[in-house]
N, C-alpha and C. Protein backbone atom coordinates (compact mmCIF):
# COMPACT_ATOMS: atom_id res chain seq x y z
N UNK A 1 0.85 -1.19 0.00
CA UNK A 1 0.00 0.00 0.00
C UNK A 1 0.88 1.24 0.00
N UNK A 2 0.85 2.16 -0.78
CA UNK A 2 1.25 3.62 -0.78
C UNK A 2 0.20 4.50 -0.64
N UNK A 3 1.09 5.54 -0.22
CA UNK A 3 0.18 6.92 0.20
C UNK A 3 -0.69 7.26 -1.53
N UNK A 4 -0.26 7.12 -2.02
CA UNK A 4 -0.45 7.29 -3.65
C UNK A 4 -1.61 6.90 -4.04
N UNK A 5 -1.88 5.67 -3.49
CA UNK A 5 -3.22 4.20 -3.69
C UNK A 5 -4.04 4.37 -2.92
N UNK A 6 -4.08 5.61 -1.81
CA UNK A 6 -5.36 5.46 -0.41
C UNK A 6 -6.42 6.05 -1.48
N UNK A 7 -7.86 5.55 -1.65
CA UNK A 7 -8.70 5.61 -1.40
C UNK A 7 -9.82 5.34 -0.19
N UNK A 8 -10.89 6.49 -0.47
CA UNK A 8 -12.11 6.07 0.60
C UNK A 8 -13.10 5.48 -0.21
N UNK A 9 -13.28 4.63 1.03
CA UNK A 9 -14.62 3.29 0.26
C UNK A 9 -15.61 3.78 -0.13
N UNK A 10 -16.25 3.72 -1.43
CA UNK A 10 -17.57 4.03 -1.68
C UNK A 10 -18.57 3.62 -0.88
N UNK A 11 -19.15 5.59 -1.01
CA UNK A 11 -20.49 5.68 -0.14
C UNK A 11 -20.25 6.15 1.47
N UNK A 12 -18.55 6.39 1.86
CA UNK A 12 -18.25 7.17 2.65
C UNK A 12 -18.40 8.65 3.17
N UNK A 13 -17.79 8.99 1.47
CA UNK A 13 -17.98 10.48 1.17
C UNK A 13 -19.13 10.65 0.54
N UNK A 14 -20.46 11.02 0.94
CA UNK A 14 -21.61 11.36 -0.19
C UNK A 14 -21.49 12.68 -0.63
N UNK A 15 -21.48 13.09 -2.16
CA UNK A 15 -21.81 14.04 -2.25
C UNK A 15 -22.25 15.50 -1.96
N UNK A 16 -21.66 16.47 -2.03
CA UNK A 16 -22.38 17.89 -1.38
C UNK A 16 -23.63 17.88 -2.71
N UNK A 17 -24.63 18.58 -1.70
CA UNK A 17 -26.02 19.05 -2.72
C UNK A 17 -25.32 20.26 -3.36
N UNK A 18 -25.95 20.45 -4.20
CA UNK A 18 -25.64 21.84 -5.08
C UNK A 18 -26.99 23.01 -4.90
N UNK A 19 -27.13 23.31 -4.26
CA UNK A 19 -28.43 24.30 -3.63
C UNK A 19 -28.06 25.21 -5.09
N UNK A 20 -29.44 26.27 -4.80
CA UNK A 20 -29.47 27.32 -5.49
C UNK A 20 -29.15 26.87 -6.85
N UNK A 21 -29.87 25.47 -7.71
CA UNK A 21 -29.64 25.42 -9.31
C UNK A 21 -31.07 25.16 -9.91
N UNK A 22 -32.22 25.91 -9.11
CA UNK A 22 -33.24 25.85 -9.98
C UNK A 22 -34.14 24.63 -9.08
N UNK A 23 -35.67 25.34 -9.77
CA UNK A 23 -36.58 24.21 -9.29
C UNK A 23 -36.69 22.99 -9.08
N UNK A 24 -36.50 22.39 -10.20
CA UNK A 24 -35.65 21.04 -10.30
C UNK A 24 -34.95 20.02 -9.41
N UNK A 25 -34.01 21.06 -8.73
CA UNK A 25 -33.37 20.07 -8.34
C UNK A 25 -33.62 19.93 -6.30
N UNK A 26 -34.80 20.72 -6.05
CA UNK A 26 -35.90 20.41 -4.75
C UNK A 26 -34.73 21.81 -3.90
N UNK A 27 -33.66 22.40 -4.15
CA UNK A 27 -32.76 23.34 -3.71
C UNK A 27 -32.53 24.23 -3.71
N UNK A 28 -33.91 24.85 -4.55
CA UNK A 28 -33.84 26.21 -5.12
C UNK A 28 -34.31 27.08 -4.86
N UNK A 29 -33.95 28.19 -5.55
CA UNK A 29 -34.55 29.35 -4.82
C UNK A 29 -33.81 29.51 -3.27
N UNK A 30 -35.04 29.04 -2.20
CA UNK A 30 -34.28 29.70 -1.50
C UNK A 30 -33.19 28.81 -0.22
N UNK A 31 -32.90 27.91 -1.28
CA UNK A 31 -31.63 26.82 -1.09
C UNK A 31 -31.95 26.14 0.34
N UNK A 32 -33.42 25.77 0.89
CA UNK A 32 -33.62 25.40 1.73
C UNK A 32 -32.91 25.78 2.73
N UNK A 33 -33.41 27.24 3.53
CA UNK A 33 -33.41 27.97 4.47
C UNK A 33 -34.95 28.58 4.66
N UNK A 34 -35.84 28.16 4.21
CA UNK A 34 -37.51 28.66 4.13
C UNK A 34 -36.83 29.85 4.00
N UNK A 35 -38.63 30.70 4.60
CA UNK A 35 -38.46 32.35 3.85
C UNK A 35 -38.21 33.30 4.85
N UNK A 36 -37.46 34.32 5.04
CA UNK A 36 -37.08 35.12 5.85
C UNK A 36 -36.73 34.68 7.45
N UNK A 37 -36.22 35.37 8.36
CA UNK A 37 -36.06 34.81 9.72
C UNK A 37 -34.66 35.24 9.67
N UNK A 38 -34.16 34.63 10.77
CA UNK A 38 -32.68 34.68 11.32
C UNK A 38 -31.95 33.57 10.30
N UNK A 39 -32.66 32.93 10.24
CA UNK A 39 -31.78 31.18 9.85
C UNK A 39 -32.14 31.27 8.51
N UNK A 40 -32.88 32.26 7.24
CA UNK A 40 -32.37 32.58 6.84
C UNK A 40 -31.52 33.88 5.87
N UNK A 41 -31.03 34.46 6.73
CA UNK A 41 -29.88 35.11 6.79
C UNK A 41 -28.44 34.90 6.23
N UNK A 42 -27.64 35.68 5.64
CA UNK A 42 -26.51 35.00 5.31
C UNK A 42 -25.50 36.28 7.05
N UNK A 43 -25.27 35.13 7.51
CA UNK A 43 -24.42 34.87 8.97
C UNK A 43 -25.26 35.59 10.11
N UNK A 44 -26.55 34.84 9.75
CA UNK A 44 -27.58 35.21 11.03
C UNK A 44 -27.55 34.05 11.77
N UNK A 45 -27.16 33.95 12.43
CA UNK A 45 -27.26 32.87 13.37
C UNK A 45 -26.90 32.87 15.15
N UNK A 46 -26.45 32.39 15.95
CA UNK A 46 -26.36 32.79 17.43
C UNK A 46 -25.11 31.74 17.50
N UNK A 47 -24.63 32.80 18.74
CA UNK A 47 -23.26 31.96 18.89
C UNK A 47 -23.30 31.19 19.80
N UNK A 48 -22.52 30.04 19.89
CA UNK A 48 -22.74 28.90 20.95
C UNK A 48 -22.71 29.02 21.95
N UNK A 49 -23.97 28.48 23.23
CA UNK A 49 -24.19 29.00 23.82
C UNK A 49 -25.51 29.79 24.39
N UNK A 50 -26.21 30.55 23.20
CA UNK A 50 -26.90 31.56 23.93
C UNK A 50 -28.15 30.89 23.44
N UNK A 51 -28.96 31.35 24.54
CA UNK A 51 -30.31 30.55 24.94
C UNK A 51 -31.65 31.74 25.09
N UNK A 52 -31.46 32.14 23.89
CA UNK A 52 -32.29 32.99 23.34
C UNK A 52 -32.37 34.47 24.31
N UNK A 53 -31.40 34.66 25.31
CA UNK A 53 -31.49 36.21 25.79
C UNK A 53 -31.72 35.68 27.46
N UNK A 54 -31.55 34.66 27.66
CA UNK A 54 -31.31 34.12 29.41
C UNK A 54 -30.02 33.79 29.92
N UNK A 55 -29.53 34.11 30.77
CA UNK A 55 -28.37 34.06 31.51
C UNK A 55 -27.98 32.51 31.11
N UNK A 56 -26.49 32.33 29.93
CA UNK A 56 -26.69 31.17 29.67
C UNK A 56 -25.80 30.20 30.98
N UNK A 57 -25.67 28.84 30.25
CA UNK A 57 -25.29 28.13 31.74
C UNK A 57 -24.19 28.47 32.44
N UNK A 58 -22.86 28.37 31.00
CA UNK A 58 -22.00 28.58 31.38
C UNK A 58 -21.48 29.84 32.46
N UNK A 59 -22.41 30.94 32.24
CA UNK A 59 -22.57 31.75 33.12
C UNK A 59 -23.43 31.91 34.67
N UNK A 60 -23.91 30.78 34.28
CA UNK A 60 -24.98 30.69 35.87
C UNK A 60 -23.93 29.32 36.88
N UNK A 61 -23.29 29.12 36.30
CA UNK A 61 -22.47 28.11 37.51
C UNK A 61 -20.96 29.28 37.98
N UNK A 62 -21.18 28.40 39.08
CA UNK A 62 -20.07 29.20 39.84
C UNK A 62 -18.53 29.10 39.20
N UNK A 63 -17.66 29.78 39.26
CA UNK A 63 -16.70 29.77 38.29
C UNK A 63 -15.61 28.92 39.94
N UNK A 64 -15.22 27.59 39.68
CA UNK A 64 -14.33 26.60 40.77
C UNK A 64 -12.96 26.33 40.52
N UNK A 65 -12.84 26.38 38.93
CA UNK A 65 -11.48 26.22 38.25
C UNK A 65 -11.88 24.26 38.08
N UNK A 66 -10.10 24.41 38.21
CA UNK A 66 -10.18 22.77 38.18
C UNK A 66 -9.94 21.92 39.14
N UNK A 67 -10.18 22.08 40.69
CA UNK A 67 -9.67 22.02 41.83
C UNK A 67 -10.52 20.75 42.33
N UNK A 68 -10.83 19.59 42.36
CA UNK A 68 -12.28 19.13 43.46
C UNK A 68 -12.32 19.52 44.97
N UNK A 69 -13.62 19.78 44.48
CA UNK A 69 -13.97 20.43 46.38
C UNK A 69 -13.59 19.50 47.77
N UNK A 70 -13.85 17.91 47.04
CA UNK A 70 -14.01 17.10 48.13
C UNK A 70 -12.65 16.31 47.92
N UNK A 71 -11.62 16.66 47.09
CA UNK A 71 -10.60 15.72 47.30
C UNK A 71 -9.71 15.50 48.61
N UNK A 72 -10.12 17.19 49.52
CA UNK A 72 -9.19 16.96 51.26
C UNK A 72 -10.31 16.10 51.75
N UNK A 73 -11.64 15.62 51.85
CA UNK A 73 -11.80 14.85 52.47
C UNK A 73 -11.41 13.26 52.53
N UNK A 74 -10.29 13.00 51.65
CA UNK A 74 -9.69 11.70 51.85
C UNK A 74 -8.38 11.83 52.17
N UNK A 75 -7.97 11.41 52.84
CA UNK A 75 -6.08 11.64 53.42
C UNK A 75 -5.21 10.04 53.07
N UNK A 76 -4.74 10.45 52.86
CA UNK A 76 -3.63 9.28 52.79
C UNK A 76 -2.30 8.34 53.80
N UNK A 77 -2.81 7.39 54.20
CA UNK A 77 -2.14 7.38 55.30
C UNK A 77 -0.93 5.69 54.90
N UNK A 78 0.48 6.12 54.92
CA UNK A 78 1.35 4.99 54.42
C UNK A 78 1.56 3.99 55.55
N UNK A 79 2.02 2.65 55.12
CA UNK A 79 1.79 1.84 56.46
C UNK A 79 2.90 1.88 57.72
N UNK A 80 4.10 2.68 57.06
CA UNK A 80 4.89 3.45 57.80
C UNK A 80 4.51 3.83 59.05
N UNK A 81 3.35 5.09 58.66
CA UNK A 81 2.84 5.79 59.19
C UNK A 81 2.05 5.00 60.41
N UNK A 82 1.47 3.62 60.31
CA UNK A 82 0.74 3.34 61.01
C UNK A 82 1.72 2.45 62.18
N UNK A 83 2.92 1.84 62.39
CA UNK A 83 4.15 1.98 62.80
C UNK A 83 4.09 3.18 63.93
N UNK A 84 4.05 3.93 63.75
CA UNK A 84 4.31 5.27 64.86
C UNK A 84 3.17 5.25 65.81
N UNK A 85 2.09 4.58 65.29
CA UNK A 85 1.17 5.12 66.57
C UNK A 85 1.59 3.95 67.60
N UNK A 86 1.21 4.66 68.60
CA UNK A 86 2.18 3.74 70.35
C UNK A 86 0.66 3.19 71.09
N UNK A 87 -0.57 3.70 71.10
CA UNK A 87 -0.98 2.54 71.51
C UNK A 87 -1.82 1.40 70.83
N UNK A 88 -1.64 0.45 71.77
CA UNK A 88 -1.74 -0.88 71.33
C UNK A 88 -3.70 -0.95 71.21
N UNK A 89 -4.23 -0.35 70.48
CA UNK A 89 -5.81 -0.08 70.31
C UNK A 89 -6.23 -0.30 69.00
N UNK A 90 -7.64 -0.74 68.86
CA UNK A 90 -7.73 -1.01 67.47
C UNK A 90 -7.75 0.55 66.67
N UNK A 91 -7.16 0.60 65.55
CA UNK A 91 -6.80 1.55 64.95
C UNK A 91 -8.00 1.64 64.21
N UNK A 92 -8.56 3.54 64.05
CA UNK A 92 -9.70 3.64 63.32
C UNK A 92 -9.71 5.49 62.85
N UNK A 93 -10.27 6.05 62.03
CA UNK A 93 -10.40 7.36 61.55
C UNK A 93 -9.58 8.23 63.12
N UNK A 94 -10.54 8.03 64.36
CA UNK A 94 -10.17 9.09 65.23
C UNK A 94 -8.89 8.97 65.69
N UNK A 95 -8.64 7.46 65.97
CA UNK A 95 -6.69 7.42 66.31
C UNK A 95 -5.82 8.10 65.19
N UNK A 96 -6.32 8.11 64.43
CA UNK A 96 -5.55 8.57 62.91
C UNK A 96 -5.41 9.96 63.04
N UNK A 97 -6.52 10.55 63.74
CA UNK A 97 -6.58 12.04 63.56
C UNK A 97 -5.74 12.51 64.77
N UNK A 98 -5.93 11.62 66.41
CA UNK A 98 -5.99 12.11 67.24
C UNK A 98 -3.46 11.97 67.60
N UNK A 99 -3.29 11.10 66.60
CA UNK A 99 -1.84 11.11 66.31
C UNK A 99 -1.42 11.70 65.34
N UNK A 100 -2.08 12.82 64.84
CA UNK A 100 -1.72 13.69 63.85
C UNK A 100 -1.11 13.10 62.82
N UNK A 101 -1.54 12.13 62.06
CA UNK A 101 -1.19 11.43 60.96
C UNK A 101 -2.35 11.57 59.29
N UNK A 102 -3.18 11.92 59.89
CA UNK A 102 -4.55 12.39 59.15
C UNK A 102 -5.07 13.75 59.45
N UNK A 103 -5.23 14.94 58.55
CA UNK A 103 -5.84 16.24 58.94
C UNK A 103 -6.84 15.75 59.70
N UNK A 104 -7.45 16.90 60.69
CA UNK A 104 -9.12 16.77 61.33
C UNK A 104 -10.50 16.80 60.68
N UNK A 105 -10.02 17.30 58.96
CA UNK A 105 -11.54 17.33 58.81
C UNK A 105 -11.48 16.50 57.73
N UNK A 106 -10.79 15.32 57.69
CA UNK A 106 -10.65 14.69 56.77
C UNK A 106 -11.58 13.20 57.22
N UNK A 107 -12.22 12.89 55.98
CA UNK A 107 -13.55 12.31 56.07
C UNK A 107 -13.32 10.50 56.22
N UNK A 108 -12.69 10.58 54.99
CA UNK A 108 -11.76 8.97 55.15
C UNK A 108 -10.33 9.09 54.71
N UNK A 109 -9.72 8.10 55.30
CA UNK A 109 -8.54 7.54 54.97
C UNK A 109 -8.45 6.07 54.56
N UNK A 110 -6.92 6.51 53.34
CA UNK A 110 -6.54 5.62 52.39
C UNK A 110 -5.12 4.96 52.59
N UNK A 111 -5.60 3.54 53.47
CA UNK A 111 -4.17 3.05 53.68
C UNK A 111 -3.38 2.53 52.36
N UNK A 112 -2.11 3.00 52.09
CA UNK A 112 -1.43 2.52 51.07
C UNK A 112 0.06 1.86 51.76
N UNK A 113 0.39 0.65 50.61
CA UNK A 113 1.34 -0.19 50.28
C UNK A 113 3.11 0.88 50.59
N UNK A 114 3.33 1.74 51.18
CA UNK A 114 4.30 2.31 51.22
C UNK A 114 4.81 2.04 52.38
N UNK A 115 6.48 1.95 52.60
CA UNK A 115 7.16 2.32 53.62
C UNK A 115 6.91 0.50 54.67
N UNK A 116 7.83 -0.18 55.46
CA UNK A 116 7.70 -1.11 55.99
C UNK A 116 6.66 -1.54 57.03
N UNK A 117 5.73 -2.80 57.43
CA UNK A 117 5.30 -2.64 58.59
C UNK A 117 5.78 -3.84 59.65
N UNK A 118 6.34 -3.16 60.47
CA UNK A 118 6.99 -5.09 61.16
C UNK A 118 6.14 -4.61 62.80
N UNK A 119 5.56 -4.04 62.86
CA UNK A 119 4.89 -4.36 64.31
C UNK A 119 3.16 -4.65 64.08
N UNK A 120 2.74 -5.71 64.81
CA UNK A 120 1.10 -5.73 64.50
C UNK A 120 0.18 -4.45 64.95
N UNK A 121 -0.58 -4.39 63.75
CA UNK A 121 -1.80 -3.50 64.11
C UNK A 121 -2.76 -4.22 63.54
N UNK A 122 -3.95 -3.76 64.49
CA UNK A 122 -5.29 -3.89 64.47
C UNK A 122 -5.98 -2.87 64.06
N UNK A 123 -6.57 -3.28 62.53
CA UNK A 123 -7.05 -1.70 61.39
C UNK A 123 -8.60 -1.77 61.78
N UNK A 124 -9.37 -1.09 62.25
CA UNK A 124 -10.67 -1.04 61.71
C UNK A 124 -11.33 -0.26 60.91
N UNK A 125 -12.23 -1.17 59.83
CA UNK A 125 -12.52 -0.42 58.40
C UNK A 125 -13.68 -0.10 58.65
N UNK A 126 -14.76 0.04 59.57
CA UNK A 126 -16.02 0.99 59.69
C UNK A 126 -15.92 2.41 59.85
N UNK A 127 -15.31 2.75 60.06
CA UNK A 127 -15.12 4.01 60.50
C UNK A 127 -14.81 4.95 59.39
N UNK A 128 -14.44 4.15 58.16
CA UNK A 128 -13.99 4.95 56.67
C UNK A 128 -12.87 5.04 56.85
N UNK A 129 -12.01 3.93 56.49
CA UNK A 129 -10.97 3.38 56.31
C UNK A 129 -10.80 2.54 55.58
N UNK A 130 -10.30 2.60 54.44
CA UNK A 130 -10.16 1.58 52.73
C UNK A 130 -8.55 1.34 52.95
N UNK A 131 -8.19 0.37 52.56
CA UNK A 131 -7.18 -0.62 52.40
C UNK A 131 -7.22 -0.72 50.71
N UNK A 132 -5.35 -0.61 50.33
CA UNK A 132 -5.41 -0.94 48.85
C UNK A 132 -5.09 -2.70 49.06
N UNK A 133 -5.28 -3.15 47.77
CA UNK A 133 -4.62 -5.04 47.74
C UNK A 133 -3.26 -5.15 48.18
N UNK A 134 -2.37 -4.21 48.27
CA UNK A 134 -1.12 -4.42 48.63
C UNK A 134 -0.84 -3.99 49.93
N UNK A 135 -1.30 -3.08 50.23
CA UNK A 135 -1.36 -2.85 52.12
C UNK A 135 -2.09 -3.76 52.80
N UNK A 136 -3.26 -4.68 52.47
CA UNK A 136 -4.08 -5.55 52.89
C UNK A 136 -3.16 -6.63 53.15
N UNK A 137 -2.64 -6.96 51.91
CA UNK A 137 -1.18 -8.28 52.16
C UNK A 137 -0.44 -8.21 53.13
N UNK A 138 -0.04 -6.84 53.27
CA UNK A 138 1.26 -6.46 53.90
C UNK A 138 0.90 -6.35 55.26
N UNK A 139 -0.44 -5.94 56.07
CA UNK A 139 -0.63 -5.67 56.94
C UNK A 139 -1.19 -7.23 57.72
N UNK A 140 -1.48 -7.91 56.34
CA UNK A 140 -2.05 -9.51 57.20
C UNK A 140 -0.66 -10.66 57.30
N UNK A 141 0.50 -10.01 56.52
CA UNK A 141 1.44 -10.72 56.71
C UNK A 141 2.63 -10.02 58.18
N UNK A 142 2.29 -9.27 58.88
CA UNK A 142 3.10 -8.72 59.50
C UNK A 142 2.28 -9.52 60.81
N UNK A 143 1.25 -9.91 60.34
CA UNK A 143 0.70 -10.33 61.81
C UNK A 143 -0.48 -9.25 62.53
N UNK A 144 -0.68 -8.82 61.07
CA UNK A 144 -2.16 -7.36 61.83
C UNK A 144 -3.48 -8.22 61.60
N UNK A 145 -4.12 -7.71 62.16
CA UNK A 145 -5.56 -8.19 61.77
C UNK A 145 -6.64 -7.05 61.84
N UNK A 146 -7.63 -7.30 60.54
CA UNK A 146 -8.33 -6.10 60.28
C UNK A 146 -10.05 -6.05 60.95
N UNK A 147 -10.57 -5.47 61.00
CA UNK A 147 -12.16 -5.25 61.50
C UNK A 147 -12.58 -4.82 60.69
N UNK A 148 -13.40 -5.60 60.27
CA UNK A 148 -14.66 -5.30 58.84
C UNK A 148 -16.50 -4.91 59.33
């Protein structure tokens, strides 16, 4: 195949109509735009967007950027991290917060696969606490056990 040889398959490309060649050919006259109005106009038309003279949307939502509102309510907590806390209690959102390892207004936490764990903890996941597949391993092979 060469660039030379590309064709498009028939019946891809259909034809442009040829407006404006007479009765005949159903296009004429007034090249199917009916009779007078905005639409047809030559460059009467409205620009994208406007909704006939009402505050359009793009203008009625609050301008946020590209930020999500709710992404601080999940914190991230490495299994490192869970290592440092000293007492021996089942671990849950408020121990997280109350060892300054998780902000305070943070809604859930996301244990991740980072950093070593060689002492047992006891995780509990009611409280809004998600475990990835690789911190789950890591935390049931160190000898932790979780609360579901």
């Amino acid at each position: 195949m060469r660039l030379n040889n590309l064709k498009s398959t028939p019946g891809s490309r259909p034809s442009k109509h040829r407006v404006g060649r007479g009765i005949g050919s159903g296009l004429g006259k007034t090249c199917g735009r009916g009779h007078k109005g905005q639409h047809a106009r030559a460059g009467g038309y409205h620009k994208v967007g406007f909704e006939g003279g009402q505050m359009p949307l793009q203008r009625r939502l609050p301008k946020r950027g590209f930020r999500s509102m709710t992404s601080k309510d999940t914190a991230e907590v490495r299994l490192g991290d869970l290592e440092k806390i000293e007492a021996e209690v089942v671990i849950d959102l408020a121990v997280l917060k109350s060892a300054n390892i998780i902000p305070v207004f943070a809604k859930k936490a996301r244990v991740i696969n980072s950093g070593a764990l060689k002492k047992v903890v006891n995780l509990s996941l009611i409280s809004g606490i998600v475990l990835t597949t690789g911190a789950r391993t890591a935390l049931l092979e160190a000898g932790g056990t979780i609360v579901e």
